[in-house]
Protein backbone atom coordinates (compact mmCIF):
# COMPACT_ATOMS: atom_id res chain seq x y z
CA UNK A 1 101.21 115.99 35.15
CA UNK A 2 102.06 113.65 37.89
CA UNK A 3 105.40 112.37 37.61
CA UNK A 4 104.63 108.45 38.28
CA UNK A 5 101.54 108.66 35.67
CA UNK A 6 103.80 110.82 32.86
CA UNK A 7 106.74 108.22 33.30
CA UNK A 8 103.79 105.22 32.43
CA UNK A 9 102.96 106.70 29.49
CA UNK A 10 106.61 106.91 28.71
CA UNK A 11 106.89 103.67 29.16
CA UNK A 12 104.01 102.57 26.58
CA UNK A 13 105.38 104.82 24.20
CA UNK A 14 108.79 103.07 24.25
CA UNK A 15 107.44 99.76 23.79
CA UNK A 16 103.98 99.51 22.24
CA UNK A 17 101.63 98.55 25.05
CA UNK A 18 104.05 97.66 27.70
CA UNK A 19 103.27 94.60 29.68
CA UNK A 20 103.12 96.10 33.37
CA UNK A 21 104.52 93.75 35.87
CA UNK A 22 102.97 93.07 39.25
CA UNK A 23 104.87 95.36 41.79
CA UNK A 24 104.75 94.10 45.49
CA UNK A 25 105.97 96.05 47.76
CA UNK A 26 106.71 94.19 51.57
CA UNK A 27 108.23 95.52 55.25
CA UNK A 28 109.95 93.62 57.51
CA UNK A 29 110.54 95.51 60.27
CA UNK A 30 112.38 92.97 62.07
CA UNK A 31 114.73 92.73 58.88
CA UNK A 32 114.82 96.53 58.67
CA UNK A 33 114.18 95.68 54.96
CA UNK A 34 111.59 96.72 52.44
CA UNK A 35 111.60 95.01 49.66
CA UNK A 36 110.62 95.35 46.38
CA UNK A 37 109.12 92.55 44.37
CA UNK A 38 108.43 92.29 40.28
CA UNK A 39 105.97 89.40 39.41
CA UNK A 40 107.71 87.56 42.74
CA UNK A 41 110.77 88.12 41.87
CA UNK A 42 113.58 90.31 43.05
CA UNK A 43 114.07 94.00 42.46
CA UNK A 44 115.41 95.97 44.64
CA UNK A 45 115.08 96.26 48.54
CA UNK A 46 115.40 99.65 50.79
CA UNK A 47 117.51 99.17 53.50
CA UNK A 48 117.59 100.40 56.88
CA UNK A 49 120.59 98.20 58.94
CA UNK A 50 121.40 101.43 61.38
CA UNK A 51 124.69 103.38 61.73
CA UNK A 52 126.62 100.12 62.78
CA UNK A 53 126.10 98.47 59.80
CA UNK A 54 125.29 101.40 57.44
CA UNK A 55 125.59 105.02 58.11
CA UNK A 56 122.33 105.76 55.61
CA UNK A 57 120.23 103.93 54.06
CA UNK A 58 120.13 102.42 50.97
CA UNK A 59 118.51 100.52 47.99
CA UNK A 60 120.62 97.36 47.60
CA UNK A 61 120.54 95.15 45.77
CA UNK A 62 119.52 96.58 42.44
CA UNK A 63 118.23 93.91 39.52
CA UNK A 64 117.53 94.16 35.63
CA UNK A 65 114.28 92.60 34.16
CA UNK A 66 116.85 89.74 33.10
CA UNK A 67 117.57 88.87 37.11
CA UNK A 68 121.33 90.77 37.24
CA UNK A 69 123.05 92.76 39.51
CA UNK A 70 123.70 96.12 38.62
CA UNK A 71 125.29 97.41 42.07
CA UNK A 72 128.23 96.12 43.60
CA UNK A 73 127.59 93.64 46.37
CA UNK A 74 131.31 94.51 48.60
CA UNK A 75 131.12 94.89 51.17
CA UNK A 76 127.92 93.60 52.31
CA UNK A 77 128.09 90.45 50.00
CA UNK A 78 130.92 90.06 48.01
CA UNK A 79 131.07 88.75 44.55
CA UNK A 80 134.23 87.03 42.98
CA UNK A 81 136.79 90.07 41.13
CA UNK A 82 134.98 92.85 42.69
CA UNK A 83 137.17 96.15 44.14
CA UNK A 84 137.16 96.46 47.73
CA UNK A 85 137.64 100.16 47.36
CA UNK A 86 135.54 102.86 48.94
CA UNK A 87 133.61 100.94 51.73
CA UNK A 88 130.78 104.12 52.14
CA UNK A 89 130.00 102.81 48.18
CA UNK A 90 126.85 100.39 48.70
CA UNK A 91 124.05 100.14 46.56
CA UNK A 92 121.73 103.74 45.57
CA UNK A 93 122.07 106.20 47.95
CA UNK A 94 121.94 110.15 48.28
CA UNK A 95 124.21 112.14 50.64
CA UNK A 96 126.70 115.11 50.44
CA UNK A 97 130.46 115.66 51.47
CA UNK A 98 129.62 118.78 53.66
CA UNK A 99 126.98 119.66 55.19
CA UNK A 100 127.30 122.82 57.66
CA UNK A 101 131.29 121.24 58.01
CA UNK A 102 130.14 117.37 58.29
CA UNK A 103 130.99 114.76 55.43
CA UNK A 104 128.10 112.76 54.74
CA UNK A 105 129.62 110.72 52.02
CA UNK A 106 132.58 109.12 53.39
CA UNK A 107 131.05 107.62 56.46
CA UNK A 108 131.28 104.24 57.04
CA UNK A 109 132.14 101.83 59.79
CA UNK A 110 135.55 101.17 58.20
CA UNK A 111 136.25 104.96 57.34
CA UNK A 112 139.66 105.44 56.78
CA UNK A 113 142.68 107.96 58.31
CA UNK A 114 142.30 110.09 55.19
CA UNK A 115 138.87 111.24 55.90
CA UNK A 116 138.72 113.44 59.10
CA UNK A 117 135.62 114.56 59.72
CA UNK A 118 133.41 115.81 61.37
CA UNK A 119 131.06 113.28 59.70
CA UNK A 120 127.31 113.39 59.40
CA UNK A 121 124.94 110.20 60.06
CA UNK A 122 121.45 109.26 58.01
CA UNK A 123 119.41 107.49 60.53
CA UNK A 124 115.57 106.00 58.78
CA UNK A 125 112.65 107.42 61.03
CA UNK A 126 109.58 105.76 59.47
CA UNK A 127 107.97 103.74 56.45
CA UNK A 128 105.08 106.54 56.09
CA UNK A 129 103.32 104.88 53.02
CA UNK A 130 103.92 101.60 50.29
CA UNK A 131 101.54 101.22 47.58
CA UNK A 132 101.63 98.19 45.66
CA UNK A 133 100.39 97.88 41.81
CA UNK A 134 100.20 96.77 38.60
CA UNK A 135 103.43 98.04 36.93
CA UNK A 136 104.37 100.54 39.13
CA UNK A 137 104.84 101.15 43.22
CA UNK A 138 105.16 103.61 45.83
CA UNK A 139 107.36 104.23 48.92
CA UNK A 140 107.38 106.94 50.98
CA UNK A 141 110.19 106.96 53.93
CA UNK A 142 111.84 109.28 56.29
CA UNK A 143 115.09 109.90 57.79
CA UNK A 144 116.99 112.71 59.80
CA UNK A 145 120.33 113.82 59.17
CA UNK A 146 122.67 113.87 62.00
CA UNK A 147 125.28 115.73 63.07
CA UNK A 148 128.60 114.55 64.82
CA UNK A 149 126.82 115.07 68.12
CA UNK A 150 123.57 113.20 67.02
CA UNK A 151 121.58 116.40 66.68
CA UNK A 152 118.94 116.36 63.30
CA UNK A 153 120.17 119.12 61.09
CA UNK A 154 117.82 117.36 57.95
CA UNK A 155 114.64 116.05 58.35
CA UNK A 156 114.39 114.50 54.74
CA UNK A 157 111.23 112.68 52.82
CA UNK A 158 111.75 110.46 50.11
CA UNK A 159 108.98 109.21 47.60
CA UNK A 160 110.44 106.15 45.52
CA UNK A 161 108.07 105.31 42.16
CA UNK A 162 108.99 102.08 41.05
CA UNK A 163 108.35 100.98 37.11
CA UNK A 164 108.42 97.25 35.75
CA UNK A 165 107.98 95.99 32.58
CA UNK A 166 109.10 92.86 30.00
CA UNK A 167 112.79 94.90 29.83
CA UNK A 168 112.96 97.96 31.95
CA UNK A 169 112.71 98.73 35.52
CA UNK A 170 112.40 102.48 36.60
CA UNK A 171 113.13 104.04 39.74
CA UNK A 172 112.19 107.67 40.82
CA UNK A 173 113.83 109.08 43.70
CA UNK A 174 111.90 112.33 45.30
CA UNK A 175 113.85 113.57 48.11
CA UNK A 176 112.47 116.50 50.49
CA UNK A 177 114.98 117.82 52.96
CA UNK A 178 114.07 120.33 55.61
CA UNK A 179 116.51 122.19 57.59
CA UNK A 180 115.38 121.63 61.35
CA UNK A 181 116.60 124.42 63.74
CA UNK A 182 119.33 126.45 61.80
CA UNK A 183 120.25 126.95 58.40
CA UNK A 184 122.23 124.53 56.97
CA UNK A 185 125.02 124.88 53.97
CA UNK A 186 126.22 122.68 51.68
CA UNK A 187 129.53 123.64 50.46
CA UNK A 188 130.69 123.31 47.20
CA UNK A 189 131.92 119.84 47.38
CA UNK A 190 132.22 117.13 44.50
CA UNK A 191 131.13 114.20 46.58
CA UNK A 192 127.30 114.13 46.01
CA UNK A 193 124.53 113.45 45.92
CA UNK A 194 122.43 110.64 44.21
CA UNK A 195 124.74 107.59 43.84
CA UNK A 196 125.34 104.05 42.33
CA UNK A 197 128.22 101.72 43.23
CA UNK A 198 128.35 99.49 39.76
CA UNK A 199 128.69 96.17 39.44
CA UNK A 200 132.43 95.13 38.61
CA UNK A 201 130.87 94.03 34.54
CA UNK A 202 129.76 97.23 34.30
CA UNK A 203 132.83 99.42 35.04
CA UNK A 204 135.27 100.70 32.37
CA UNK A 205 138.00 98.61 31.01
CA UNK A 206 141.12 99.86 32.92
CA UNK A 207 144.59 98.67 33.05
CA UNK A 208 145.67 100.31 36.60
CA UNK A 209 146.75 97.91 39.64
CA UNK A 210 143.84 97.50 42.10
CA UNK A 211 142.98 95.28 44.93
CA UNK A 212 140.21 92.86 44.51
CA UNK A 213 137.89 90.15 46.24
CA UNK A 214 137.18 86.72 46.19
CA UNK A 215 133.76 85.26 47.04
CA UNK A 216 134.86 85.12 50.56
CA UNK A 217 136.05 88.99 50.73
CA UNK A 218 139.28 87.53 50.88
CA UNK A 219 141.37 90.84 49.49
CA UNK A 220 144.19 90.32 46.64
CA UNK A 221 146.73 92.57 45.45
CA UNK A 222 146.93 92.68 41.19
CA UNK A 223 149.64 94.42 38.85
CA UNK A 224 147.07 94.72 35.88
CA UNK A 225 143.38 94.47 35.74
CA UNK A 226 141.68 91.27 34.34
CA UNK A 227 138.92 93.19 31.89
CA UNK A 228 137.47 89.74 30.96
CA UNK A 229 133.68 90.99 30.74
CA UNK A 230 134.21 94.43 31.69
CA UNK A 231 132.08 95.95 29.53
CA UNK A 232 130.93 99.30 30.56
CA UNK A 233 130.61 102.78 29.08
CA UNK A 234 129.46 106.16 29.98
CA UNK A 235 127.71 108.46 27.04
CA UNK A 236 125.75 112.07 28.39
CA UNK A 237 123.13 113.44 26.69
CA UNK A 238 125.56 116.05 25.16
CA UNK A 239 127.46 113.08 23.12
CA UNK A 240 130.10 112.98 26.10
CA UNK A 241 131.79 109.57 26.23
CA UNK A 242 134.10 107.50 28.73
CA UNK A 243 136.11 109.26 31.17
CA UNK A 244 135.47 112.57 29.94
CA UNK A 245 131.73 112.59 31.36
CA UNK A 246 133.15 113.22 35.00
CA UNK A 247 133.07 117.20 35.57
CA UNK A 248 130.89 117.77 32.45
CA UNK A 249 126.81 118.92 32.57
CA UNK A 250 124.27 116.57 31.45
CA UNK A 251 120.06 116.18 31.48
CA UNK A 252 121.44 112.81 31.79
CA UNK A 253 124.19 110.13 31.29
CA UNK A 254 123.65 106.69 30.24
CA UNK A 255 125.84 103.56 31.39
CA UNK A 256 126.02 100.24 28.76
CA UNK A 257 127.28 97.00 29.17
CA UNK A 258 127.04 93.02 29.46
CA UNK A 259 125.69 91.65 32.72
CA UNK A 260 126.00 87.58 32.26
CA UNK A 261 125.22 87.94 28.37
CA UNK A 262 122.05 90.42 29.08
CA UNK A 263 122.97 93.84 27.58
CA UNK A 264 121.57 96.82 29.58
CA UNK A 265 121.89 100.65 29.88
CA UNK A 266 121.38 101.88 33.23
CA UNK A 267 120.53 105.83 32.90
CA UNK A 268 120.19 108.56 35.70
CA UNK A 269 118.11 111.55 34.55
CA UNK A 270 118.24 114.69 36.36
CA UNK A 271 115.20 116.64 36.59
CA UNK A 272 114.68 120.56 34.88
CA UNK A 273 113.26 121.93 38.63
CA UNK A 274 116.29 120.45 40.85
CA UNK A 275 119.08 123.14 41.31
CA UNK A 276 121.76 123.51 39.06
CA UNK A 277 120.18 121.89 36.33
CA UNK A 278 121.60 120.43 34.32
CA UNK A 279 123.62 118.50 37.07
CA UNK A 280 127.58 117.76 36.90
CA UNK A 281 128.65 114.42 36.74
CA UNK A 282 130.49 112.57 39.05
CA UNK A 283 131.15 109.86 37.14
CA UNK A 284 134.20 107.55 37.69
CA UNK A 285 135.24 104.29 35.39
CA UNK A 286 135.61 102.30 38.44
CA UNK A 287 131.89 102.08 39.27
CA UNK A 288 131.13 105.47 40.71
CA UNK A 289 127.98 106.70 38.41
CA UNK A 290 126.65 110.16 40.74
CA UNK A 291 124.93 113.37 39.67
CA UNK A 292 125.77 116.20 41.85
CA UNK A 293 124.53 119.98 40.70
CA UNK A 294 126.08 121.47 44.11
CA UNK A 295 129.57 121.42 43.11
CA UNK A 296 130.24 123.69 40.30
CA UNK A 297 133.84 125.28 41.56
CA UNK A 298 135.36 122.13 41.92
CA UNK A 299 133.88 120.22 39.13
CA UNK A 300 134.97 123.17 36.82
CA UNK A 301 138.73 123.49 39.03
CA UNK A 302 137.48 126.87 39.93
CA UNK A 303 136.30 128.27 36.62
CA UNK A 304 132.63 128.54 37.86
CA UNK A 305 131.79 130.02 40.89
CA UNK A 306 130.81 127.95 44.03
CA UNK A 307 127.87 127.37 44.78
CA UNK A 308 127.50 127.33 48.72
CA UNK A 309 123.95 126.27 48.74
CA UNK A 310 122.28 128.04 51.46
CA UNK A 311 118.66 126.44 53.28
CA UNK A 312 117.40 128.61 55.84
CA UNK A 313 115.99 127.09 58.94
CA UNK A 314 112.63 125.80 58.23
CA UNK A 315 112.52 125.67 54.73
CA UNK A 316 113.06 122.99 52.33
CA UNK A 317 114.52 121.84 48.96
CA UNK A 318 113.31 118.61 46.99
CA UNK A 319 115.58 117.36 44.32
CA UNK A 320 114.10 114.51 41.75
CA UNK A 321 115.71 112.08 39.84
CA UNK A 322 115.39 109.26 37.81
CA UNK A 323 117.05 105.95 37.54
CA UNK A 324 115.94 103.75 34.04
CA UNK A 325 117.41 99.87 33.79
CA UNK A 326 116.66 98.80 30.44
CA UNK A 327 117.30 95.30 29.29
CA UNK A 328 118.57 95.50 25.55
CA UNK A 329 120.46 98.41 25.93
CA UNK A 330 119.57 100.53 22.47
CA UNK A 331 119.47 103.96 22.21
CA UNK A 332 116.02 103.38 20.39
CA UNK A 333 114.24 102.01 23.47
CA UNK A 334 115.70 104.35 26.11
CA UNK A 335 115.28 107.55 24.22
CA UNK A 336 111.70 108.22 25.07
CA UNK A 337 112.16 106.67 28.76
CA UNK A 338 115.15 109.68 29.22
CA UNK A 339 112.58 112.61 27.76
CA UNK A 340 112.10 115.66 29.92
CA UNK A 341 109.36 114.91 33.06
C-alpha cells in the first residue's frame, strides 16, 4: 500500500472520521518559498534562501493544528528566551556530518572555529511536482549535494506528503539520494540525518547556564535557566524517557509538551525499509530531536561496529520518515498514527 493513502486511513482510525482539512500548496519563486497552507492558514513552508542565507534547505516554520510553533525561529526570526546556540539548527532538515570527508551538518554562514571542515553545501535544483488536496498534499523537490569545490556528489529527491486534520498535522519525508560520479561514504558520524530544532517550550527543563535571545536577537548571558513553561519530554517506543533516549534504538520517539496552553506530542517515526532500522536517536534536551541509523560506533562509544555506509556511483538509497504533530498530546490518539507503514 501506498504510503500517503495507508497514513489516511491511519488517520480515520485515530479519530473516527477525521475531518480532512483543505491542503494548498503555493510557489513563489521569487520568495524561494513554498508554502504550505491548511484551510488558509499556516503550516509549514519549504525553503530555498541559497547558501548565503542557508546552506540547505529547509521546512520552517513548522505549526500545530492549534496555530504554534514547534521549531525554533533563531536565527532567522527570533523569539523572546530562545538559545542562540547551534546556528546550522533551523527548522526540519536532513543532512550528515561526513560525507566522503565533508560535514554537511555544521554548515552555516556563522560556522564557528571548532568546526573545520571540509564542509558540504545542499543547493535546491527544482520544484518537480505540488499536488494540492483535501486533507493531504504533495511536494516533490530536488537538490544536489556539493562538495567544498562545488562539485554534486548527491543528486537527492524528496517527496513530502502532508496530512491535516481537526488536531494533527503529518509530514512524510521521502528522500532519494543518488551518488553522481563516484561512490560516496558516509562515515560513522552522530550528526545526522533527519532533524528538528524545537521550540524553546518544548525543550527539557534544565538548570545549566546558557545564552539566550531577546525579540531583537539581542544575546544575554544567564547563570541558571528560567524553565517557566518549559515543558518538554522525550519517551521512545521502547519506554525510554528524558535524556536517556539519546544513543538508544527506537521505531520511534515521541516529544510532549505545552505550546501557549495547547498540549501536543510531536513524534518522528522511522520507517522498517530505511537502513539500520530501528534508527539511533540523537536526541538532545536542548531542542535537538534527530534520528540517525548511520552512526552505530559512536552512538554505542564503540560497542557496535561502524557502519561506513558505502553508495556506489550510480546507485541510490531512499530513507523515509515520518513526522506526526498532534494537538492533545495522549498516547491514545497518537498510537495508531505511530503504527508500522
Amino acid at each position: 500500500m501506498r504510503p500517503v493513502l495507508f497514513f489516511l486511513l491511519l488517520l480515520s482510525s485515530a479519530s473516527g472520521i477525521a475531518q480532512q482539512n483543505k491542503i494548498d500548496i503555493r510557489h513563489d519563486e521569487a520568495a524561494k518559498r513554498v508554502s504550505v497552507l491548511v484551510d488558509g492558514k499556516p503550516f509549514t513552508a519549504y525553503i530555498y534562501p541559497g547558501p548565503d542565507v542557508l546552506k540547505k534547505p529547509v521546512l520552517y516554520p513548522i505549526m500545530t493544528a492549534g496555530g504554534n510553533f514547534i521549531t525554533r525561529g533563531w536565527p532567522l526570526d527570533p523569539r523572546p528566551d530562545e538559545r542562540i546556540d547551534h546556528p546550522h539548527h533551523v527548522g526540519m532538515w536532513f543532512n550528515y556530518g561526513d560525507v566522503n570527508g565533508h560535514d554537511f551538518w555544521n554548515n552555516s554562514t556563522a560556522v564557528g572555529p571548532e568546526h573545520k571542515g571540509p564542509f558540504g553545501t545542499i543547493v535546491h535544483t527544482g520544484v518537480k511536482s505540488m499536488k494540492s488536496g483535501k486533507g493531504k498534499g504533495e511536494l516533490v523537490v530536488t537538490a544536489n549535494w556539493l562538495d567544498k569545490d562545488g562539485n554534486p556528489m548527491l543528486e537527492e529527491t524528496t517527496t513530502y506528503h502532508f496530512g491535516a486534520t481537526t488536531d494533527s498535522r503529518t509530514i512524510d519525508r521521502i528522500t532519494t539520494l543518488k551518488a553522481l560520479g563516484a561512490p560516496v561514504e558516509f562515515k560513522d558520524n552522530k550528526e545526522g540525518m533527519i532533524a528538528i530544532r524545537m521550540a524553546r517550550q518544548l525543550e527539557q527543563p534544565s538548570t545549566k547556564p546558557e545564552v539566550f535571545t531577546d525579540a531583537q536577537g539581542v544575546a544575554t548571558k544567564v547563570p541558571a535557566l528560567n524553565n517557566a513553561g518549559v515543558t518538554g519530554h522525550y519517551r521512545s517506543s521502547e519506554g525510554v524517557e528524558g535524556d536517556a533516549v539519546w544513543g538508544s534504538r527506537a521505531r520511534w520517539v515521541s516529544l510532549t509538551g505545552t505550546l501557549n496552553q495547547e498540549s501536543i506530542a510531536v513524534v518522528i517515526q522511522d520507517h522498517p525499509q530505511n537502513i539500520g532500522y530501528p534508527t539511533y536517536w540523537h536526541a538532545r534536551g536542548y531542542g535537538l530531536f534527530a534520528a540517525n541509523p548511520l552512526g552505530p560506533s559512536v552512538f554505542t562509544n564503540g560497542k557496535a561496529p561502524a557502519m561506513n555506509y558505502k553508495l556506489p556511483a550510480s546507485q541510490s538509497v531512499t530513507f523515509r520518515y515520518r513526522i506526526l504533530i498532534q494537538s492533545g498530546g495522549k498516547e491514545s490518539k497518537m498510537s495508531p498514527l505511530m503504527a508500522d507503514w
